[in-house]
N, C-alpha and C. Protein backbone atom coordinates (compact mmCIF):
# COMPACT_ATOMS: atom_id res chain seq x y z
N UNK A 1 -8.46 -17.08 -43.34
CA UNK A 1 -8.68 -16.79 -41.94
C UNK A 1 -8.65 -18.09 -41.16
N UNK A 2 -9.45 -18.09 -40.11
CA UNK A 2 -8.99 -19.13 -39.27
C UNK A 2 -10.35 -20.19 -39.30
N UNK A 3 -9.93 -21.51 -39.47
CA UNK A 3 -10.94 -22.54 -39.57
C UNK A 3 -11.41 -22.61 -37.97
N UNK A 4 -12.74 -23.32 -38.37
CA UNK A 4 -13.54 -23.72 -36.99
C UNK A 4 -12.42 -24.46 -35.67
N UNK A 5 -11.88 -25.39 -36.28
CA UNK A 5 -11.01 -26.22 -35.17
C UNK A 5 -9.96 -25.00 -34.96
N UNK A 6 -9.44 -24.30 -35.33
CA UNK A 6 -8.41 -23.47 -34.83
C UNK A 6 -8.97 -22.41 -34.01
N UNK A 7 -10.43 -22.07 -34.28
CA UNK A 7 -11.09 -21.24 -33.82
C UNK A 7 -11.48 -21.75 -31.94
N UNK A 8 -11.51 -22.77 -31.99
CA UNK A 8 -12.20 -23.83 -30.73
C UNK A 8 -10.45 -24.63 -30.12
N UNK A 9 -9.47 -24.22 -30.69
CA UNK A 9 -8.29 -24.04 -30.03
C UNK A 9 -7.81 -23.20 -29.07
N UNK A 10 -8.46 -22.09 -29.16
CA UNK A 10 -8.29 -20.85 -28.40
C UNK A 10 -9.59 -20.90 -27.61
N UNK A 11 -10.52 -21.32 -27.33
CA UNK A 11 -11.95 -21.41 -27.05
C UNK A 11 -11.77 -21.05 -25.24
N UNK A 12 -11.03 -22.64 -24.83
CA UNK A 12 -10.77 -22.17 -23.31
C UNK A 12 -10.36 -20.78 -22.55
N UNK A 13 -9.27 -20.55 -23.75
CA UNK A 13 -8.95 -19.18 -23.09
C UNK A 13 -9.96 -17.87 -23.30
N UNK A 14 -10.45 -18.11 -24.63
CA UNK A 14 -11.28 -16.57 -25.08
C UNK A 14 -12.62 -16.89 -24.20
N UNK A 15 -12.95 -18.14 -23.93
CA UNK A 15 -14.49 -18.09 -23.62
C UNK A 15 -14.76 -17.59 -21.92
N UNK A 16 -13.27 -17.44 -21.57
CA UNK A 16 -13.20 -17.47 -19.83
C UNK A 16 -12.73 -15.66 -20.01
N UNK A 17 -11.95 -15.67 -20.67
CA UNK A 17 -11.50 -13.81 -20.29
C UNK A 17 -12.29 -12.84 -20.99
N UNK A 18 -13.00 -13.05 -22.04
CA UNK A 18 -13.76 -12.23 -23.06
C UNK A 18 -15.16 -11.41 -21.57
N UNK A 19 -15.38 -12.32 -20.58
CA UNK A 19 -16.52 -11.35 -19.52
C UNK A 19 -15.73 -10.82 -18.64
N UNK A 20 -13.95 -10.57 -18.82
CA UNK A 20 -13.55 -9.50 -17.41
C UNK A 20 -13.28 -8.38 -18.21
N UNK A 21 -13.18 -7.22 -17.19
CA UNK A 21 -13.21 -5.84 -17.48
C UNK A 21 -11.21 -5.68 -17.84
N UNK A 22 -11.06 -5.18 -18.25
CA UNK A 22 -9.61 -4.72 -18.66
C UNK A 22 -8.91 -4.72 -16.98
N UNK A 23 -9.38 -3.80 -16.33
CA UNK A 23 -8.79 -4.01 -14.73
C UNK A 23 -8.01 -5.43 -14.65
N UNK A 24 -9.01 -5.65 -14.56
CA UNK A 24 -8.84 -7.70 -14.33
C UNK A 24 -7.82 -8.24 -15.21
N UNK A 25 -8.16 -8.33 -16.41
CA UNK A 25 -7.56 -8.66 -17.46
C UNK A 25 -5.52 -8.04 -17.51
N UNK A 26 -5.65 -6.80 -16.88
CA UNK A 26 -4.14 -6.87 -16.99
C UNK A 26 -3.47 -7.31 -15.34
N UNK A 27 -4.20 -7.46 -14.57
CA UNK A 27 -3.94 -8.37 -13.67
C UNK A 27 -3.68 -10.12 -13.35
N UNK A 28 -5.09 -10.56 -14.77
CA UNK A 28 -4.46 -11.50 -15.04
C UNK A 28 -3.22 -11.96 -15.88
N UNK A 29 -2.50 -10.81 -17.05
CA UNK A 29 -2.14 -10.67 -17.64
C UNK A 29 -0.07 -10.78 -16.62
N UNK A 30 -0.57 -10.16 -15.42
CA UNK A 30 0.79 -9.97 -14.58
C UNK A 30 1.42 -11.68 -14.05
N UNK A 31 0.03 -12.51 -14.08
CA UNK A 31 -0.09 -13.56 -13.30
C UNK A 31 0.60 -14.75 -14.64
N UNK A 32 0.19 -14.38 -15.75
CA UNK A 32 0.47 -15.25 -16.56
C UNK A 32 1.55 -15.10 -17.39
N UNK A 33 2.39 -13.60 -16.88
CA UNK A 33 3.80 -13.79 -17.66
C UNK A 33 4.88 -13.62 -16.47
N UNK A 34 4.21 -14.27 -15.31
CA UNK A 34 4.83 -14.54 -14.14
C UNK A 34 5.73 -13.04 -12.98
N UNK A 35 4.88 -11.94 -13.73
CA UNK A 35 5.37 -10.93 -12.72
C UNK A 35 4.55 -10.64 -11.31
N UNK A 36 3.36 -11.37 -11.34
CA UNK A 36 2.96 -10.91 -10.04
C UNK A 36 3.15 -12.25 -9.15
N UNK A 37 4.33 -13.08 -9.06
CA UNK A 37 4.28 -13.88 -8.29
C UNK A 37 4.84 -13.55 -6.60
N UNK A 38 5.51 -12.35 -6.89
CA UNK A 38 5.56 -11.90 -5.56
C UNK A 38 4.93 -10.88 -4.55
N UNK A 39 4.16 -10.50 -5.60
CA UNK A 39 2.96 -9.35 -5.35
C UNK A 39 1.96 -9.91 -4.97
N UNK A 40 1.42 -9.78 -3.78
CA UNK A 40 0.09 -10.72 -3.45
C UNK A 40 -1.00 -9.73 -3.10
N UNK A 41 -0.83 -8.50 -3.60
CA UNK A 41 -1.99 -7.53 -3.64
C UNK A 41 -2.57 -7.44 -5.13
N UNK A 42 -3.72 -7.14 -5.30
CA UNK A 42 -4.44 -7.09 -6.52
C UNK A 42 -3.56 -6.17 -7.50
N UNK A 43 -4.02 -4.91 -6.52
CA UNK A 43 -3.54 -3.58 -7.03
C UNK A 43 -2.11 -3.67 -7.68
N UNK A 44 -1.54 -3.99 -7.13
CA UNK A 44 0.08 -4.46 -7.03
C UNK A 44 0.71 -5.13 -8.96
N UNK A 45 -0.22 -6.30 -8.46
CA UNK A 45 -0.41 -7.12 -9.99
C UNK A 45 -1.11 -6.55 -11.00
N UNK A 46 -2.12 -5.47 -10.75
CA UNK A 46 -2.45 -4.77 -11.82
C UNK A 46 -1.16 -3.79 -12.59
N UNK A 47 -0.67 -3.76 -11.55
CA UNK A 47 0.53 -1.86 -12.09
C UNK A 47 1.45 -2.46 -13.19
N UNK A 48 1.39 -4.09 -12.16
CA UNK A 48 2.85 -4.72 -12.97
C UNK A 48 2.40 -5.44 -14.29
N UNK A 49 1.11 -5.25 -14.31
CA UNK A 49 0.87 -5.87 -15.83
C UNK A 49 0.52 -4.97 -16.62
N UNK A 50 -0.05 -3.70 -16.38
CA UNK A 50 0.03 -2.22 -16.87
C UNK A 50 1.50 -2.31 -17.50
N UNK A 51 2.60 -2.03 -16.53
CA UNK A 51 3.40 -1.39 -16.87
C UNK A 51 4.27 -2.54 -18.13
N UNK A 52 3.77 -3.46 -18.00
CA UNK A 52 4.22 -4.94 -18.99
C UNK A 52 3.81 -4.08 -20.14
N UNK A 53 2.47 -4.35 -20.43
CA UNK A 53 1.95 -4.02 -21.11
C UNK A 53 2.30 -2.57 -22.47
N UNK A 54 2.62 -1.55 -21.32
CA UNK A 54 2.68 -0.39 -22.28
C UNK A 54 4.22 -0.56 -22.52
N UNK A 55 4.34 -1.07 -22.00
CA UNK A 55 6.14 -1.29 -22.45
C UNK A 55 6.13 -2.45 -23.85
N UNK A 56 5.39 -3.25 -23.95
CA UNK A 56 5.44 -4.01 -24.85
C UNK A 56 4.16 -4.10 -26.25
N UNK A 57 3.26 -2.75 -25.84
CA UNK A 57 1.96 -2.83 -26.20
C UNK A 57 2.74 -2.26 -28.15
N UNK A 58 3.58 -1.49 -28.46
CA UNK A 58 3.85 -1.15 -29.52
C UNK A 58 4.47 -2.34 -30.72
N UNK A 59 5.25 -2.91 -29.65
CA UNK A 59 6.21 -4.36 -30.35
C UNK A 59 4.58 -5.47 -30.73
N UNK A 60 3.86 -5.68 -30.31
CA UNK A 60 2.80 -6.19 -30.31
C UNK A 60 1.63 -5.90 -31.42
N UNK A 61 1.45 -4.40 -31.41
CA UNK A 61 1.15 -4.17 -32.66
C UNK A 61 1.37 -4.00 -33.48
N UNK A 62 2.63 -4.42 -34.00
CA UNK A 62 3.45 -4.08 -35.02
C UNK A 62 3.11 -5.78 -35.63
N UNK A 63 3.69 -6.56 -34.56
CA UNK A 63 3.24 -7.90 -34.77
C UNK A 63 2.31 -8.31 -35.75
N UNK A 64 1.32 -7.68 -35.23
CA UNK A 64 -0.18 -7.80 -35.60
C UNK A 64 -0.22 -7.60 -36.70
N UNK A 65 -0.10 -6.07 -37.33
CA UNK A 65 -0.12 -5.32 -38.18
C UNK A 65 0.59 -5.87 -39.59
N UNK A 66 1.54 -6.51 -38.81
CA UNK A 66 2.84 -7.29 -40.09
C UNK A 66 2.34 -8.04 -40.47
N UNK A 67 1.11 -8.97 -39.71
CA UNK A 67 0.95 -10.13 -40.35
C UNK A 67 0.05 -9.73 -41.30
N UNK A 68 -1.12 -8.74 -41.34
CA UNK A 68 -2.15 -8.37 -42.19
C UNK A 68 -3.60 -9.41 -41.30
N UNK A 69 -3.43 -9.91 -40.51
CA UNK A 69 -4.47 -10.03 -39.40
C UNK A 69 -5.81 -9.68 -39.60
N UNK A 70 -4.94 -7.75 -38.99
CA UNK A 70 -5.80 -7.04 -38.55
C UNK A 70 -6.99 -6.45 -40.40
N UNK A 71 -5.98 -6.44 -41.59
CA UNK A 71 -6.80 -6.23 -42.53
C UNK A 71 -7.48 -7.12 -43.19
N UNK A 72 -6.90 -8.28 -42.54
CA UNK A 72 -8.09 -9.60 -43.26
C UNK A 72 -9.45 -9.29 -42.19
N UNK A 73 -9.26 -9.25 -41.03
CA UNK A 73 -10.30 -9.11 -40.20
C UNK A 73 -11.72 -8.21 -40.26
N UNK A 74 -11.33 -6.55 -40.60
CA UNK A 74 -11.53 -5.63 -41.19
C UNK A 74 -12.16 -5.89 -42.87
N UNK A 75 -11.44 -6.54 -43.95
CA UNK A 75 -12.30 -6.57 -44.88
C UNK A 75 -13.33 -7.95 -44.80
N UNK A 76 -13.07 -8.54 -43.28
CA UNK A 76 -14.86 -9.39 -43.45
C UNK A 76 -15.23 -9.05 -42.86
N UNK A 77 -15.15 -8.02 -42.13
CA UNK A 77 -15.77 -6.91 -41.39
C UNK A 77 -16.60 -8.35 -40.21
N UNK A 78 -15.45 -8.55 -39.66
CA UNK A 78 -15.61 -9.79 -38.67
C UNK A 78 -15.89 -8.78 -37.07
N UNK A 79 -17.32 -9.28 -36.48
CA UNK A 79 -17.81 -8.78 -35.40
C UNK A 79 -17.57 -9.52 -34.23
N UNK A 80 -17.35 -11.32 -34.51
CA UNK A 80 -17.25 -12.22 -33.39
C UNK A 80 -15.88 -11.74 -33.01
N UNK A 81 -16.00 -11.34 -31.57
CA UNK A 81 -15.33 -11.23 -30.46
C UNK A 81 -14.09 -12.37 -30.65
N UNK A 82 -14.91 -13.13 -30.22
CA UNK A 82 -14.11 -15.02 -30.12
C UNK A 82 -13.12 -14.82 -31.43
N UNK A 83 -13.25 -14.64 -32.41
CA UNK A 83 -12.62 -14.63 -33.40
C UNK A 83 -11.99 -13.73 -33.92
N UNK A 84 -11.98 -13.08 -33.53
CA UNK A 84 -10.92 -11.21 -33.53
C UNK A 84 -9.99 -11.92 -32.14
N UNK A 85 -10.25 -12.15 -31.34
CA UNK A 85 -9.40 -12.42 -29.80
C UNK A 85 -8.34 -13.90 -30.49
N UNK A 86 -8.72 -14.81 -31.37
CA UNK A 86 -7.96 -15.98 -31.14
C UNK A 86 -7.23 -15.69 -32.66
N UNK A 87 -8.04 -14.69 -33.36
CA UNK A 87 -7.04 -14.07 -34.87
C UNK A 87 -5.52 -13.39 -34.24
N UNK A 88 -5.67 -12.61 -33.19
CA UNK A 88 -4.71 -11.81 -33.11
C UNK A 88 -3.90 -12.38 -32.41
N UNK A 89 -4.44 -13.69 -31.37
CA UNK A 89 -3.50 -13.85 -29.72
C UNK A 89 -2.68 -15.46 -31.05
N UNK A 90 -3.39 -15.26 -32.28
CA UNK A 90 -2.71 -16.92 -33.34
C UNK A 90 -1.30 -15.92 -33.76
N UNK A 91 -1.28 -14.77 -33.97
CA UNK A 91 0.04 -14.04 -34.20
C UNK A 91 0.94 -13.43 -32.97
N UNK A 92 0.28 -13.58 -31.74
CA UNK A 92 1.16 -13.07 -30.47
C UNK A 92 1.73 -14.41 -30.10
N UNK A 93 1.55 -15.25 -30.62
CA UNK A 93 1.65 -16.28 -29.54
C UNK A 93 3.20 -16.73 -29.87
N UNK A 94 3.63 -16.53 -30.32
CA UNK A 94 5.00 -16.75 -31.04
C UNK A 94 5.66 -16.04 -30.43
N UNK A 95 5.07 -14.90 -29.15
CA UNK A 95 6.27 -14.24 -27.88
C UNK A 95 5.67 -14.75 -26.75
N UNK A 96 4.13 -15.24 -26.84
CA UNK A 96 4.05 -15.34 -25.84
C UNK A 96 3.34 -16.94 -25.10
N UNK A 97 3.07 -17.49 -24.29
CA UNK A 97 2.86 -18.29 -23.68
C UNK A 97 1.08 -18.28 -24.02
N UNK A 98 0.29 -19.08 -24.49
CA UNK A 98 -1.38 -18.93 -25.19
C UNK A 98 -2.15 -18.01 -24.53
N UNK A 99 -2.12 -18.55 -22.96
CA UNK A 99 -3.25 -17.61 -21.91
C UNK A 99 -2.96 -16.00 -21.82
N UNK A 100 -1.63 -15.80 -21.73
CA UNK A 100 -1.21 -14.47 -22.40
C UNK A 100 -1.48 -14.12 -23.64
N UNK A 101 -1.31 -14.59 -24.18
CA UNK A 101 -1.35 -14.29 -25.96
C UNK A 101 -3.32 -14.17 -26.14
N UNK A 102 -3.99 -14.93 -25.55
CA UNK A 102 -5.31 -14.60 -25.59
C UNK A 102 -5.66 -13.00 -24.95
N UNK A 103 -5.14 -13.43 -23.62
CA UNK A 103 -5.29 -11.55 -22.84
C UNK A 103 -4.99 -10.43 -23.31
N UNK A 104 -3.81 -10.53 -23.98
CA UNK A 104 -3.01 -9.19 -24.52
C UNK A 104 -4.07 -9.03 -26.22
N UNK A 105 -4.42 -9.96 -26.60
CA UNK A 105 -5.45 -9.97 -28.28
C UNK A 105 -6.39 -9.31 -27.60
N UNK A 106 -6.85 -9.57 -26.56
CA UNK A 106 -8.35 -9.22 -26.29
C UNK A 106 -8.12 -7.77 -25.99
N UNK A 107 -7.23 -7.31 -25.17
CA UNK A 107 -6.91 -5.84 -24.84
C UNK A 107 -6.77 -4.74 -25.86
N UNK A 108 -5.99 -5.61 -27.16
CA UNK A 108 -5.81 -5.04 -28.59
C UNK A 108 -7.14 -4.95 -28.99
N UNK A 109 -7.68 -6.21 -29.05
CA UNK A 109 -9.06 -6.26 -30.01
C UNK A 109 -10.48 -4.75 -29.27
N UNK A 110 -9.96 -4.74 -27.66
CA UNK A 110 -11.19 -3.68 -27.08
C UNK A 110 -10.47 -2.28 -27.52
N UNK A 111 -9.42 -2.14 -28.24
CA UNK A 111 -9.03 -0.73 -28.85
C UNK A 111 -9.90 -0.54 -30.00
N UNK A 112 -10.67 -1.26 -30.46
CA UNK A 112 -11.48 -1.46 -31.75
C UNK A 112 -9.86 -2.07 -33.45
N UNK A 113 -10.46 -2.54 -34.30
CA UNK A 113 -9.83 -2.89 -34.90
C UNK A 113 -9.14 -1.63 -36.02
N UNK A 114 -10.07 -0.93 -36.26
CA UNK A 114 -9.43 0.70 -37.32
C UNK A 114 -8.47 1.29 -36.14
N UNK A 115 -7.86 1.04 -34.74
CA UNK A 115 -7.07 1.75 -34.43
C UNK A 115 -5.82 0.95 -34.16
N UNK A 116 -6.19 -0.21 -34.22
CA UNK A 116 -5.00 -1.30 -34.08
C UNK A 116 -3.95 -0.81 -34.89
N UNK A 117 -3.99 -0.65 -36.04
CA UNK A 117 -2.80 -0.44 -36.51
C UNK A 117 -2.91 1.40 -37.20
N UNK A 118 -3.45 1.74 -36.45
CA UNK A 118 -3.21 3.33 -37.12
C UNK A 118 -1.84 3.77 -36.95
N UNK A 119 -1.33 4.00 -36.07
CA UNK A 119 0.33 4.18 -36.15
C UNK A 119 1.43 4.10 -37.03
N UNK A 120 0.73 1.92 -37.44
CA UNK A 120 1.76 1.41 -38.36
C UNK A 120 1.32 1.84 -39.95
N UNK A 121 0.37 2.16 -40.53
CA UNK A 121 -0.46 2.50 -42.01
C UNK A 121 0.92 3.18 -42.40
């Protein structure tokens, strides 16, 4: 799994988005893969990171799922937040840009971890 320093690699990002509500979170999510730069309404930047999202939310867990992540996580029956969020966004990040790759883990990780990959089993 992931050592302390790799854990405190991801720290900035998990320790700042882990207290917003999902709302937020795929709003920030619009901001950081650069679709709401012309949208200067909230609402606006939420739809467009929604609609990011479910469009890309399957390719993502597959990601996840491939790497075995999600079943190393699961058999240490790992509860830290921080460390479920920087396990999953250490295998997104290879599509995506970190601050994204933290947002989109954390969105995965609030599905709970037994449903992350139910699809792919």
């Amino acid at each position: 799994m992931m050592t302390e320093d790799e854990l405190d690699a991801w720290r900035p990002y998990t320790d700042v988005i882990i207290k917003m509500d999902d709302e937020r979170l795929l709003t920030l999510l619009a901001d950081q893969i650069g679709l709401g730069l012309g949208a200067s309404e909230e609402e606006s930047r939420r739809k467009l990171g929604r609609a990011w999202l479910n469009g890309h939310l399957a390719s993502m867990k597959l990601m996840v799922c491939r790497s075995g992540v999600v079943s190393a996580l699961k058999a240490r029956n790992e509860k830290d937040i921080a460390m479920i969020v920087a396990a999953l966004a250490d295998v997104i990040v290879g599509s995506l840009n970190k601050p994204a790759a933290a947002t989109v883990a954390l969105l995965l990780a609030r599905q709970g971890l037994d449903n992350i990959c139910r699809e792919n089993d």
